[in-house]
PDB file of N, CA and C in Angstrom:
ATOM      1  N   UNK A   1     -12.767 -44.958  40.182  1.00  0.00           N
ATOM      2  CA  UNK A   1     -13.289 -44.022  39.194  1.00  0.00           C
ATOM      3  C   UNK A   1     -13.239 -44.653  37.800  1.00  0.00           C
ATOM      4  N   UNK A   2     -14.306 -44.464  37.260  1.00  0.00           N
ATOM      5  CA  UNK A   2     -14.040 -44.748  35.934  1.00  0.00           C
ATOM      6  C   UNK A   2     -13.260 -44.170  35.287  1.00  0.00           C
ATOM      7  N   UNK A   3     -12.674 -44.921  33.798  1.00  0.00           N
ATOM      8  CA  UNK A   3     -12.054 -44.123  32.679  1.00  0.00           C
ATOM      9  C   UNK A   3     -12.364 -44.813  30.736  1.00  0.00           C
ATOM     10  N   UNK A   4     -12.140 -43.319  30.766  1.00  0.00           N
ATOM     11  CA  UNK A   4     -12.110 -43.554  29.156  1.00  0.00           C
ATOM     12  C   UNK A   4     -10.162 -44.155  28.791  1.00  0.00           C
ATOM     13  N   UNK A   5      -9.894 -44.949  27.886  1.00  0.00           N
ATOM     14  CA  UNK A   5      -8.519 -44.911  27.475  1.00  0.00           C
ATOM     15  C   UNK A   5      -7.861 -45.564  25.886  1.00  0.00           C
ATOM     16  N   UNK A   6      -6.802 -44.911  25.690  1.00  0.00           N
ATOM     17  CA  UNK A   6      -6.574 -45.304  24.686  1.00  0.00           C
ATOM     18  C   UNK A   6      -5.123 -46.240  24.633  1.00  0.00           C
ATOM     19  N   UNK A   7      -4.895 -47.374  23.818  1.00  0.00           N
ATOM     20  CA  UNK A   7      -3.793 -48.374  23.766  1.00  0.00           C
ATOM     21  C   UNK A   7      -3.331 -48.427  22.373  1.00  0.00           C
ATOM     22  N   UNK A   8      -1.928 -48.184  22.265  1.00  0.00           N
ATOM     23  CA  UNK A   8      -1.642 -48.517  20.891  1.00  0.00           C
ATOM     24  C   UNK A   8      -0.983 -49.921  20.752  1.00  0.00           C
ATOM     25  N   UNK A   9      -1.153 -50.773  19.910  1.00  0.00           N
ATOM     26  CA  UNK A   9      -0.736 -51.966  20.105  1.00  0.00           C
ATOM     27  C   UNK A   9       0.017 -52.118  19.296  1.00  0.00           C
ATOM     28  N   UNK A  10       0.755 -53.190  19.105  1.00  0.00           N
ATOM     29  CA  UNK A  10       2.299 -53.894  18.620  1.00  0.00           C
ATOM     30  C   UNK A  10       2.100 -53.815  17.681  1.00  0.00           C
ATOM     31  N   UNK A  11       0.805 -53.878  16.528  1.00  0.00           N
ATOM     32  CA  UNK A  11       1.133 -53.271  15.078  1.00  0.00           C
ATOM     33  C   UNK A  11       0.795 -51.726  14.816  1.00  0.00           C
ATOM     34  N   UNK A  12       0.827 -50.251  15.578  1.00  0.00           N
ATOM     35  CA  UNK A  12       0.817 -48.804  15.425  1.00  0.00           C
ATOM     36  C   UNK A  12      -0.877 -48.823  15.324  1.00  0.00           C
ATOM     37  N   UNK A  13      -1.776 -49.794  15.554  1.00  0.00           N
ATOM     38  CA  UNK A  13      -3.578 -49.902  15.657  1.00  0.00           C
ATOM     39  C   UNK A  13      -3.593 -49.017  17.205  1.00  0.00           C
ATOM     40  N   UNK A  14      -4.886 -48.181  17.373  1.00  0.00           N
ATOM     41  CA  UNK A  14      -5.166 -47.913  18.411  1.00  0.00           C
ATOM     42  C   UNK A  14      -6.370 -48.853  18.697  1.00  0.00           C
ATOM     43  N   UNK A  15      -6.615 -48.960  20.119  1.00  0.00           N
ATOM     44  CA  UNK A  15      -7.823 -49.800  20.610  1.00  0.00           C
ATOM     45  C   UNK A  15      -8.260 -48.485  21.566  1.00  0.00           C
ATOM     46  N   UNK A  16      -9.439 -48.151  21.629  1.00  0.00           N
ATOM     47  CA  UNK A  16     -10.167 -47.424  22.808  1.00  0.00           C
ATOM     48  C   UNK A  16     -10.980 -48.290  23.353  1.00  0.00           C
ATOM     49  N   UNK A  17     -11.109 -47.913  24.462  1.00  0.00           N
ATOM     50  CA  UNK A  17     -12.380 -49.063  25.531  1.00  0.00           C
ATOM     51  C   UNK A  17     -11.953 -48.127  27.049  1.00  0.00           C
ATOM     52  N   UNK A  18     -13.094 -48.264  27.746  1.00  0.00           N
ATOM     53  CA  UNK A  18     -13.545 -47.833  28.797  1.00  0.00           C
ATOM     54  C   UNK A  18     -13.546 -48.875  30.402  1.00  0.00           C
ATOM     55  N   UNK A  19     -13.552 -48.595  31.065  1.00  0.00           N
ATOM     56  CA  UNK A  19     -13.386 -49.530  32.447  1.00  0.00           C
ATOM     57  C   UNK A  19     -13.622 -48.843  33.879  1.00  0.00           C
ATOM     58  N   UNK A  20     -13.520 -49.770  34.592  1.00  0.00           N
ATOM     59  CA  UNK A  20     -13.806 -48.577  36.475  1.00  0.00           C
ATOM     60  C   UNK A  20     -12.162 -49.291  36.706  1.00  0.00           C
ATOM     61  N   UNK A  21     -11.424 -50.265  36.359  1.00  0.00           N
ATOM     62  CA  UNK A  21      -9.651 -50.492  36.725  1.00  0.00           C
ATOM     63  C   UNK A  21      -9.110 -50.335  35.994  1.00  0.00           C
ATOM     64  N   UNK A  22      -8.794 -49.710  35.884  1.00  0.00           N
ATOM     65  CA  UNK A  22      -7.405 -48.666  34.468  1.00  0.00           C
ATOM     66  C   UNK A  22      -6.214 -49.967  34.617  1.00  0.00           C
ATOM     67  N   UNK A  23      -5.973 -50.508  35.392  1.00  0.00           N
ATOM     68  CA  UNK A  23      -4.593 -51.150  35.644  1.00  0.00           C
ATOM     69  C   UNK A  23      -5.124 -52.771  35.363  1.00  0.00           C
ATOM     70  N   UNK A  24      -5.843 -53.165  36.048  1.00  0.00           N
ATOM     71  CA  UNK A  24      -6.547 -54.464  35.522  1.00  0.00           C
ATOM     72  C   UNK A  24      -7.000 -54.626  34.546  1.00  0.00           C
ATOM     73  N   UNK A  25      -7.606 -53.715  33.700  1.00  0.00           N
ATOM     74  CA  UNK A  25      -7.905 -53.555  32.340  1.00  0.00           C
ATOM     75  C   UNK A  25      -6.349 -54.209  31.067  1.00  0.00           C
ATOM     76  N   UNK A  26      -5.409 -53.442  31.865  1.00  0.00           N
ATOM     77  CA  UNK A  26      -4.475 -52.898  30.689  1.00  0.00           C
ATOM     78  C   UNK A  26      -3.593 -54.262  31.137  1.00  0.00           C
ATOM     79  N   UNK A  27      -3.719 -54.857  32.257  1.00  0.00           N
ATOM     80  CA  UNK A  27      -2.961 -55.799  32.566  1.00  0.00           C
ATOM     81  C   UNK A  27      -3.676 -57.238  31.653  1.00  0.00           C
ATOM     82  N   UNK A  28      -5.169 -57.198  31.825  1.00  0.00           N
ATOM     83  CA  UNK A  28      -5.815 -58.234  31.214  1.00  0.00           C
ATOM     84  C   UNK A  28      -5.847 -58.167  29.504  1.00  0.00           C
ATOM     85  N   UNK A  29      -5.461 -56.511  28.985  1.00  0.00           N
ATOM     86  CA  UNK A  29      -5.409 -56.677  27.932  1.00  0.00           C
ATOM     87  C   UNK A  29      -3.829 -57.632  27.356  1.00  0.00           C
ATOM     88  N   UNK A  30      -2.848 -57.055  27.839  1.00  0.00           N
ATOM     89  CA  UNK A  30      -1.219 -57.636  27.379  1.00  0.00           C
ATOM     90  C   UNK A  30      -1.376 -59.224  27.876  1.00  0.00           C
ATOM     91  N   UNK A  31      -1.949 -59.654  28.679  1.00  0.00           N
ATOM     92  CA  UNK A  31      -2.423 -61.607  29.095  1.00  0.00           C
ATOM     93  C   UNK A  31      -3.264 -62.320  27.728  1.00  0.00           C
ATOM     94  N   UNK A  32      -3.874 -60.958  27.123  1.00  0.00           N
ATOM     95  CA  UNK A  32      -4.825 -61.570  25.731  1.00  0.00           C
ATOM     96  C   UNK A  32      -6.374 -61.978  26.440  1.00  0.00           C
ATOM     97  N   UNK A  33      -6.386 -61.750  27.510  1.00  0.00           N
ATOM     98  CA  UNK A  33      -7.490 -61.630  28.107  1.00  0.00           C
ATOM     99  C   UNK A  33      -8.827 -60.101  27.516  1.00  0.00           C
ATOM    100  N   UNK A  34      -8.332 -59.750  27.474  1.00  0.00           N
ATOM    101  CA  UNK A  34      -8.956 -58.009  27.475  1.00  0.00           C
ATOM    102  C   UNK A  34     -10.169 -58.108  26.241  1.00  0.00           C
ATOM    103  N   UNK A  35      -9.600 -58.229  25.171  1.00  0.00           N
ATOM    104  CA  UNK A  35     -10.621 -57.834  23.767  1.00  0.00           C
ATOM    105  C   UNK A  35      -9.947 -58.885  22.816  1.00  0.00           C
ATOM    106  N   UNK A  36     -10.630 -59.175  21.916  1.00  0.00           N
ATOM    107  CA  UNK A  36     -10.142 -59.961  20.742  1.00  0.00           C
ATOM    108  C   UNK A  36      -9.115 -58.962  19.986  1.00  0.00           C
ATOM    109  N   UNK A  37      -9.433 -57.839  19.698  1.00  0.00           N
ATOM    110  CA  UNK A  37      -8.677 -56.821  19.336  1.00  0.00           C
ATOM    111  C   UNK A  37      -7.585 -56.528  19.251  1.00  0.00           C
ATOM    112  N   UNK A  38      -7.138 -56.540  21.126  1.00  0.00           N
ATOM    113  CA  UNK A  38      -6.127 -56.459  21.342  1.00  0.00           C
ATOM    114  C   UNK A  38      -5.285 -57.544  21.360  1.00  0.00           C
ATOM    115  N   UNK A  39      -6.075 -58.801  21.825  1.00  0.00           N
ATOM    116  CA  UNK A  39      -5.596 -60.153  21.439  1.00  0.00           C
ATOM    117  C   UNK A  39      -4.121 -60.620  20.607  1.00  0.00           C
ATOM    118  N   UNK A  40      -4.924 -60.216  19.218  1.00  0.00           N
ATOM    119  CA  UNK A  40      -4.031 -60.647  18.151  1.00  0.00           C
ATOM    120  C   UNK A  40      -2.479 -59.353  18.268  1.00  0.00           C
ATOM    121  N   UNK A  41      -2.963 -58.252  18.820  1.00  0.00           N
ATOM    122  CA  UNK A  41      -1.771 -57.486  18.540  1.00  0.00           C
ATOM    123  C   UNK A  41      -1.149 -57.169  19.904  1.00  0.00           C
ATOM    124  N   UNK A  42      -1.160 -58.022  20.596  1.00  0.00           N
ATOM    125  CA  UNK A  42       0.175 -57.774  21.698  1.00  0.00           C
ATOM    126  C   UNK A  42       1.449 -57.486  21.652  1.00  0.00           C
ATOM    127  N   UNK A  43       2.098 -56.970  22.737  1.00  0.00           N
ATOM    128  CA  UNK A  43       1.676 -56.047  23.628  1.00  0.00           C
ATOM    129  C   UNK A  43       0.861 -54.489  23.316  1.00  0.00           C
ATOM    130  N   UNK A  44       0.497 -54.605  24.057  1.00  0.00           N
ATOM    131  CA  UNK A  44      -0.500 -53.083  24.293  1.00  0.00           C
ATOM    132  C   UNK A  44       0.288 -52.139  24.927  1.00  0.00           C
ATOM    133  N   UNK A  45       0.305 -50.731  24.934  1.00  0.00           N
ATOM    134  CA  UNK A  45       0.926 -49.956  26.083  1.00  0.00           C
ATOM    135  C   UNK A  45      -0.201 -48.784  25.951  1.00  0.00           C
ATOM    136  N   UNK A  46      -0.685 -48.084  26.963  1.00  0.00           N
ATOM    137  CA  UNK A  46      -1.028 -47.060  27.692  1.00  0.00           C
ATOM    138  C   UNK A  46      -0.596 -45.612  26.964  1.00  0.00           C
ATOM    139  N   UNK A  47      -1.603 -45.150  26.029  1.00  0.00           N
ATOM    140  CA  UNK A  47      -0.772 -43.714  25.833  1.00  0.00           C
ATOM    141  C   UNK A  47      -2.169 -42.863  25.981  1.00  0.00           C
ATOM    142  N   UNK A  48      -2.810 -42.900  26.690  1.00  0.00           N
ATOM    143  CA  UNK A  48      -3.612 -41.624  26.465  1.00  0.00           C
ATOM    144  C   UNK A  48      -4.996 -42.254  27.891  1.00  0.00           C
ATOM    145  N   UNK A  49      -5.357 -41.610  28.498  1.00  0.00           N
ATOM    146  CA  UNK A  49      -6.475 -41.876  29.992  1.00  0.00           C
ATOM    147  C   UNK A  49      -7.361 -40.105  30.200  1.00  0.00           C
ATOM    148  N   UNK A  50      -8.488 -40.753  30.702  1.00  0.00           N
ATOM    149  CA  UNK A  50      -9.313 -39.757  31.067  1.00  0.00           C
ATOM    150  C   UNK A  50      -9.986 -40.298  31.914  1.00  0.00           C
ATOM    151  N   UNK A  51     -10.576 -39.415  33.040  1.00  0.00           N
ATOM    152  CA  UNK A  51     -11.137 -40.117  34.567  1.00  0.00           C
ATOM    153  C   UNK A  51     -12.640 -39.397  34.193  1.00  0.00           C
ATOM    154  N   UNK A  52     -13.663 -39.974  34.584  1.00  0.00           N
ATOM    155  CA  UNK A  52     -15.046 -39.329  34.407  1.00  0.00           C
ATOM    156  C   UNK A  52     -15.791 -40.095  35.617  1.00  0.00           C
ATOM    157  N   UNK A  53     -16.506 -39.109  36.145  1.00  0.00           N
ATOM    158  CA  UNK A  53     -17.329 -39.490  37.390  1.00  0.00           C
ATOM    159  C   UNK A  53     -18.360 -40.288  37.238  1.00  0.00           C
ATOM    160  N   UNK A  54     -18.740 -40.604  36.008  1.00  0.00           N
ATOM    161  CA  UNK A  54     -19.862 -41.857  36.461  1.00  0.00           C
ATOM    162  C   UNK A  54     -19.047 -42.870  34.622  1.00  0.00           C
ATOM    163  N   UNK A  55     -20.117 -43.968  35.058  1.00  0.00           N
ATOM    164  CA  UNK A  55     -19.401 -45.175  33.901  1.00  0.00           C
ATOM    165  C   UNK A  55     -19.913 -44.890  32.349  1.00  0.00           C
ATOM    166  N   UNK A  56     -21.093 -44.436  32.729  1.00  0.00           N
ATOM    167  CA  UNK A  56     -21.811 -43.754  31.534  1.00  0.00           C
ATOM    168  C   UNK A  56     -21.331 -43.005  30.938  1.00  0.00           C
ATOM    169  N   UNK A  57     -20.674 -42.104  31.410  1.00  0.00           N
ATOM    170  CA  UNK A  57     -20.231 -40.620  30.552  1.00  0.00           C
ATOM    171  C   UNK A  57     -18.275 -41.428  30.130  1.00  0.00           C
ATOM    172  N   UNK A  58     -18.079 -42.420  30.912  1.00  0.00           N
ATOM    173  CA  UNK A  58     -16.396 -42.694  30.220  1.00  0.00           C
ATOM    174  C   UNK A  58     -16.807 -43.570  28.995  1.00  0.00           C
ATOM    175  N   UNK A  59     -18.006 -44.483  28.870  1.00  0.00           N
ATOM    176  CA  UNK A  59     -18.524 -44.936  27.855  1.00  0.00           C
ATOM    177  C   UNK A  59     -18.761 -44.236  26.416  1.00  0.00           C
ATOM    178  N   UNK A  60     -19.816 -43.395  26.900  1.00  0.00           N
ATOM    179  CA  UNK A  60     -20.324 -42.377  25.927  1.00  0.00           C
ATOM    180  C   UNK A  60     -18.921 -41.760  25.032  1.00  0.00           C
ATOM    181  N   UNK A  61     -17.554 -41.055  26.207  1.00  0.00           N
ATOM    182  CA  UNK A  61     -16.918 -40.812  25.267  1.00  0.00           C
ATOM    183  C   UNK A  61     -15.834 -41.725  24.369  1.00  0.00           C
ATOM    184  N   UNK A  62     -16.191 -43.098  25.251  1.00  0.00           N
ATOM    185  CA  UNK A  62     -15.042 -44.130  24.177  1.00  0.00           C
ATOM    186  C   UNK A  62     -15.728 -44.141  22.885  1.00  0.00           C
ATOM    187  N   UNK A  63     -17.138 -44.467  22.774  1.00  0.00           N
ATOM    188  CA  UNK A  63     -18.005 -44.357  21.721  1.00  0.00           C
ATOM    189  C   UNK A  63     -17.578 -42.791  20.749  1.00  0.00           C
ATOM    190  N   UNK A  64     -17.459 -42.100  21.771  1.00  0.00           N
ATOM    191  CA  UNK A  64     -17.198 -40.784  20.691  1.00  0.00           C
ATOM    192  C   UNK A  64     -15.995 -40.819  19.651  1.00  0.00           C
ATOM    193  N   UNK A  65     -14.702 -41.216  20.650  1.00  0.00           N
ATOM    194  CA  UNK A  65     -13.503 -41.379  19.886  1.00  0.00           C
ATOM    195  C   UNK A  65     -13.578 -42.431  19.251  1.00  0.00           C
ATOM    196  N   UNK A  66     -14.382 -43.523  19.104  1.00  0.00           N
ATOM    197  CA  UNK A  66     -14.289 -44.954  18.241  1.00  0.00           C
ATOM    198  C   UNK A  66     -14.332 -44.384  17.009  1.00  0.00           C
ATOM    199  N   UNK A  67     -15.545 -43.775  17.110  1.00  0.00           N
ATOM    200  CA  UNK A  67     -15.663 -42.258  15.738  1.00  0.00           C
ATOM    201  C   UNK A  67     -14.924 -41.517  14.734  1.00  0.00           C
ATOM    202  N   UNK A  68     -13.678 -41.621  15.914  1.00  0.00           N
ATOM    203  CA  UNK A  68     -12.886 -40.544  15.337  1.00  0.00           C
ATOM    204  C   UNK A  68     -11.517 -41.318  14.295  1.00  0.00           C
ATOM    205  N   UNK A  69     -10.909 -40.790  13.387  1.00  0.00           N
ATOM    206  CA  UNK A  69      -9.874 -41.257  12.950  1.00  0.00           C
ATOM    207  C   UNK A  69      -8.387 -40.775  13.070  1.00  0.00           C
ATOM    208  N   UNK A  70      -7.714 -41.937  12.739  1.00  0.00           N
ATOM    209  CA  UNK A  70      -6.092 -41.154  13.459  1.00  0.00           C
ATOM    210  C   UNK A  70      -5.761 -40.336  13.919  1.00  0.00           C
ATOM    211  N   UNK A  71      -5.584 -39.401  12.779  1.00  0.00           N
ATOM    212  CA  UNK A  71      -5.007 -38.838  12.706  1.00  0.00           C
ATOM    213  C   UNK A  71      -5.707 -37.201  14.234  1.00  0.00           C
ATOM    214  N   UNK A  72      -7.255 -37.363  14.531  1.00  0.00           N
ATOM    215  CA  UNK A  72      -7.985 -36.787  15.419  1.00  0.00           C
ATOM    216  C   UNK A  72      -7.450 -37.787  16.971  1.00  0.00           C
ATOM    217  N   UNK A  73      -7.213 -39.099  16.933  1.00  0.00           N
ATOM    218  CA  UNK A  73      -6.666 -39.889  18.058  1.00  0.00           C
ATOM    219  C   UNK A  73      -5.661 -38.958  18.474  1.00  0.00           C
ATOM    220  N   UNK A  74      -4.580 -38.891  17.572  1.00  0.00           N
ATOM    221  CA  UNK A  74      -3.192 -38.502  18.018  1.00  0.00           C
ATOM    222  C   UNK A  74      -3.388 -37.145  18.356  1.00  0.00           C
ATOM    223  N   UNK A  75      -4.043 -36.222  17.678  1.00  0.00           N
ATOM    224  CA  UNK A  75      -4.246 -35.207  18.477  1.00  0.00           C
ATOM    225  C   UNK A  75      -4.341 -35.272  20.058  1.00  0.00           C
ATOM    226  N   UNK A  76      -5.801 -35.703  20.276  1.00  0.00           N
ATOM    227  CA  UNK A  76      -5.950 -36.062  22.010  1.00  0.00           C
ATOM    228  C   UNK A  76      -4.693 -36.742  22.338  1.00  0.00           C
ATOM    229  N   UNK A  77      -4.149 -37.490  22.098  1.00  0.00           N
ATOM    230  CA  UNK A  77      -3.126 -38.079  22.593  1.00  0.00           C
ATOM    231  C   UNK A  77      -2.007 -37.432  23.193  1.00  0.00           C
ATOM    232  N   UNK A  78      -1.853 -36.332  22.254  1.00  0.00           N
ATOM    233  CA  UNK A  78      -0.702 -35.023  22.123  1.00  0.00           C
ATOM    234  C   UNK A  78      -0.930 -34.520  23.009  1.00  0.00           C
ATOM    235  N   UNK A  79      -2.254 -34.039  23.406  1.00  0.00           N
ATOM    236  CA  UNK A  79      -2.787 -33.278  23.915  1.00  0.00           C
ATOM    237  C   UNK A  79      -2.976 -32.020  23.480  1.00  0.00           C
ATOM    238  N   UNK A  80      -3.413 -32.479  22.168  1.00  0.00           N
ATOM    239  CA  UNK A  80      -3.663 -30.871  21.072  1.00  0.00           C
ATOM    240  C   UNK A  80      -5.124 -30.536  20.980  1.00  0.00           C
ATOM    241  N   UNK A  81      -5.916 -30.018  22.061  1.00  0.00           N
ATOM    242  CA  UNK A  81      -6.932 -29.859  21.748  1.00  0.00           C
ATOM    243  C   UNK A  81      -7.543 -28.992  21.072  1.00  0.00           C
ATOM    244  N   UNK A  82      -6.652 -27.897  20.732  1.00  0.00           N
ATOM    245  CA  UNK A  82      -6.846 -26.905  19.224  1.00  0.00           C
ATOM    246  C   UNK A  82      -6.969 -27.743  18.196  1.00  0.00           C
ATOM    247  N   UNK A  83      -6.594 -28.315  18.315  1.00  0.00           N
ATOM    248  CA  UNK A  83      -6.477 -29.251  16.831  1.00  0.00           C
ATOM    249  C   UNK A  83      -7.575 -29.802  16.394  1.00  0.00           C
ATOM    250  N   UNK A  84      -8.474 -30.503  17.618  1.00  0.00           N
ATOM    251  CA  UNK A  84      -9.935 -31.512  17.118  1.00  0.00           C
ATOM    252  C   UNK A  84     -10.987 -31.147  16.613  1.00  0.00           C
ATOM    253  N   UNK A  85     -11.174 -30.064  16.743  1.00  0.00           N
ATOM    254  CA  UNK A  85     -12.495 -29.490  15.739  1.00  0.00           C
ATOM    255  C   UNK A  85     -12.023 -29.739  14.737  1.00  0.00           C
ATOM    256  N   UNK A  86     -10.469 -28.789  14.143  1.00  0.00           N
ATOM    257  CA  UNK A  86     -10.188 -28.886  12.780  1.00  0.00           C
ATOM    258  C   UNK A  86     -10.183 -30.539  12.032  1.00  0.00           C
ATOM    259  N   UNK A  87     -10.102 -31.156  12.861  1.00  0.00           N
ATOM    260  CA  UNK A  87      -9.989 -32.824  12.392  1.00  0.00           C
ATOM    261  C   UNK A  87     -11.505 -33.684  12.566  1.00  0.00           C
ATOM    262  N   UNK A  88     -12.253 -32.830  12.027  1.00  0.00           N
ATOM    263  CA  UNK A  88     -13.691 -33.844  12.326  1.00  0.00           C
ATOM    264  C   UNK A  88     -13.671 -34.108  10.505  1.00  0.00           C
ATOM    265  N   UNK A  89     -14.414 -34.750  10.814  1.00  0.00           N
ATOM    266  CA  UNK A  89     -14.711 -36.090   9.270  1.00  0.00           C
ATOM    267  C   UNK A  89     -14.601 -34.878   8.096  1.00  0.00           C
ATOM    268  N   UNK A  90     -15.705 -33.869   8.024  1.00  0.00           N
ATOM    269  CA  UNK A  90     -16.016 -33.045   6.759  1.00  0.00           C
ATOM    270  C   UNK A  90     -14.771 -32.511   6.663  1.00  0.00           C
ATOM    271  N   UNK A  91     -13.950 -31.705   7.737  1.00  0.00           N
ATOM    272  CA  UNK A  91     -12.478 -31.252   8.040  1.00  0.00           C
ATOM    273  C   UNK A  91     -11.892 -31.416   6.859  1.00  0.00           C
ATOM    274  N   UNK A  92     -11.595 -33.229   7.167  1.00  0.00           N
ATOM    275  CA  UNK A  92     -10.500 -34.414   6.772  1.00  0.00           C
ATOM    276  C   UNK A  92     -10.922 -34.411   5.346  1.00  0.00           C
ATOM    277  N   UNK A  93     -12.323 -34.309   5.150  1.00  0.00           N
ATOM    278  CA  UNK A  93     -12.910 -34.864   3.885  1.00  0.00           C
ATOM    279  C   UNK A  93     -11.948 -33.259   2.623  1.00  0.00           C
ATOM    280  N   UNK A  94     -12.430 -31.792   3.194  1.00  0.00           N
ATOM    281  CA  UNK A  94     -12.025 -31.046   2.462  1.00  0.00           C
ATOM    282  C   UNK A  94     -10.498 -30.981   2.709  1.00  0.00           C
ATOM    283  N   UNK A  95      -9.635 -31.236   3.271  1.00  0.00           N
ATOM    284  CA  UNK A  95      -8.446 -31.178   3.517  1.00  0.00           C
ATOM    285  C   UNK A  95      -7.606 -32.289   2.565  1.00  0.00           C
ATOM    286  N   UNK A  96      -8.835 -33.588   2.184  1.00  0.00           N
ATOM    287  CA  UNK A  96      -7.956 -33.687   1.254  1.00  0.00           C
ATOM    288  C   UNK A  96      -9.089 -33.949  -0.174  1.00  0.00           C
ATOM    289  N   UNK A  97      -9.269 -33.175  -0.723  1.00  0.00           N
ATOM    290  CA  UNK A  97     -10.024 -32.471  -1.272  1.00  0.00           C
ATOM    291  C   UNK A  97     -11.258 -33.284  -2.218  1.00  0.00           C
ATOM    292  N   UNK A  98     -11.872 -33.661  -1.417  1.00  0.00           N
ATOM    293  CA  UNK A  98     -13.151 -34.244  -1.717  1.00  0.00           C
ATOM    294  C   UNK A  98     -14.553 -33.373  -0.906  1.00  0.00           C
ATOM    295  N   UNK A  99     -15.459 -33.747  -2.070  1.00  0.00           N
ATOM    296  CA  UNK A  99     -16.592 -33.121  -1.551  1.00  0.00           C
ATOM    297  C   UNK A  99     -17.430 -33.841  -0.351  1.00  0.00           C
ATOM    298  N   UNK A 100     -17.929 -33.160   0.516  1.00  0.00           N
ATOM    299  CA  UNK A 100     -18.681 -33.567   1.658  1.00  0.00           C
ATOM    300  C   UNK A 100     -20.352 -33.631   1.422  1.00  0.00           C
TER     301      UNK A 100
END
């Protein structure tokens, strides 16, 4: 099955990326194999997975969360999904008080 997933790496950076081996993925990422990304900031660890039935739709949503910023990551992460509407860009923008 595919998945969407998220890695926080050895400097508090998240990496998202998508795959059909959740375990070969995450193994090739900590080898420095995986992404340039993750490369430089080894080790990686595993904090956040989602399973989606085709490769397209675990894609589509890594693309969605690439989108998103921190502080909306850690939400999903939490598993606060009350929380993510309130954390979309314009949200963030009036929350800290700039115009959109």
């Amino acid at each position: 099955m595919p998945y969407t997933y998220i890695l926080e790496c050895s400097d508090g950076r998240y990496y998202v990326g998508s795959t059909w081996d959740l375990d070969r993925r995450l193994a090739e990422h900590n080898a420095g194999t995986g992404a340039e990304f993750t490369k430089r900031r080894r080790p990686v660890r595993l904090v956040w997975n989602a399973q989606f039935d085709s490769i397209a739709d675990a894609f589509a949503y890594e693309k969605r969360i690439q989108g998103w910023g921190r502080e909306k990551r850690e939400a999903l992460i939490r598993g606060d999904f009350a929380a993510l509407p309130g954390l979309a860009s314009r949200s963030w923008s009036a929350r800290q008080g700039r115009r959109t």
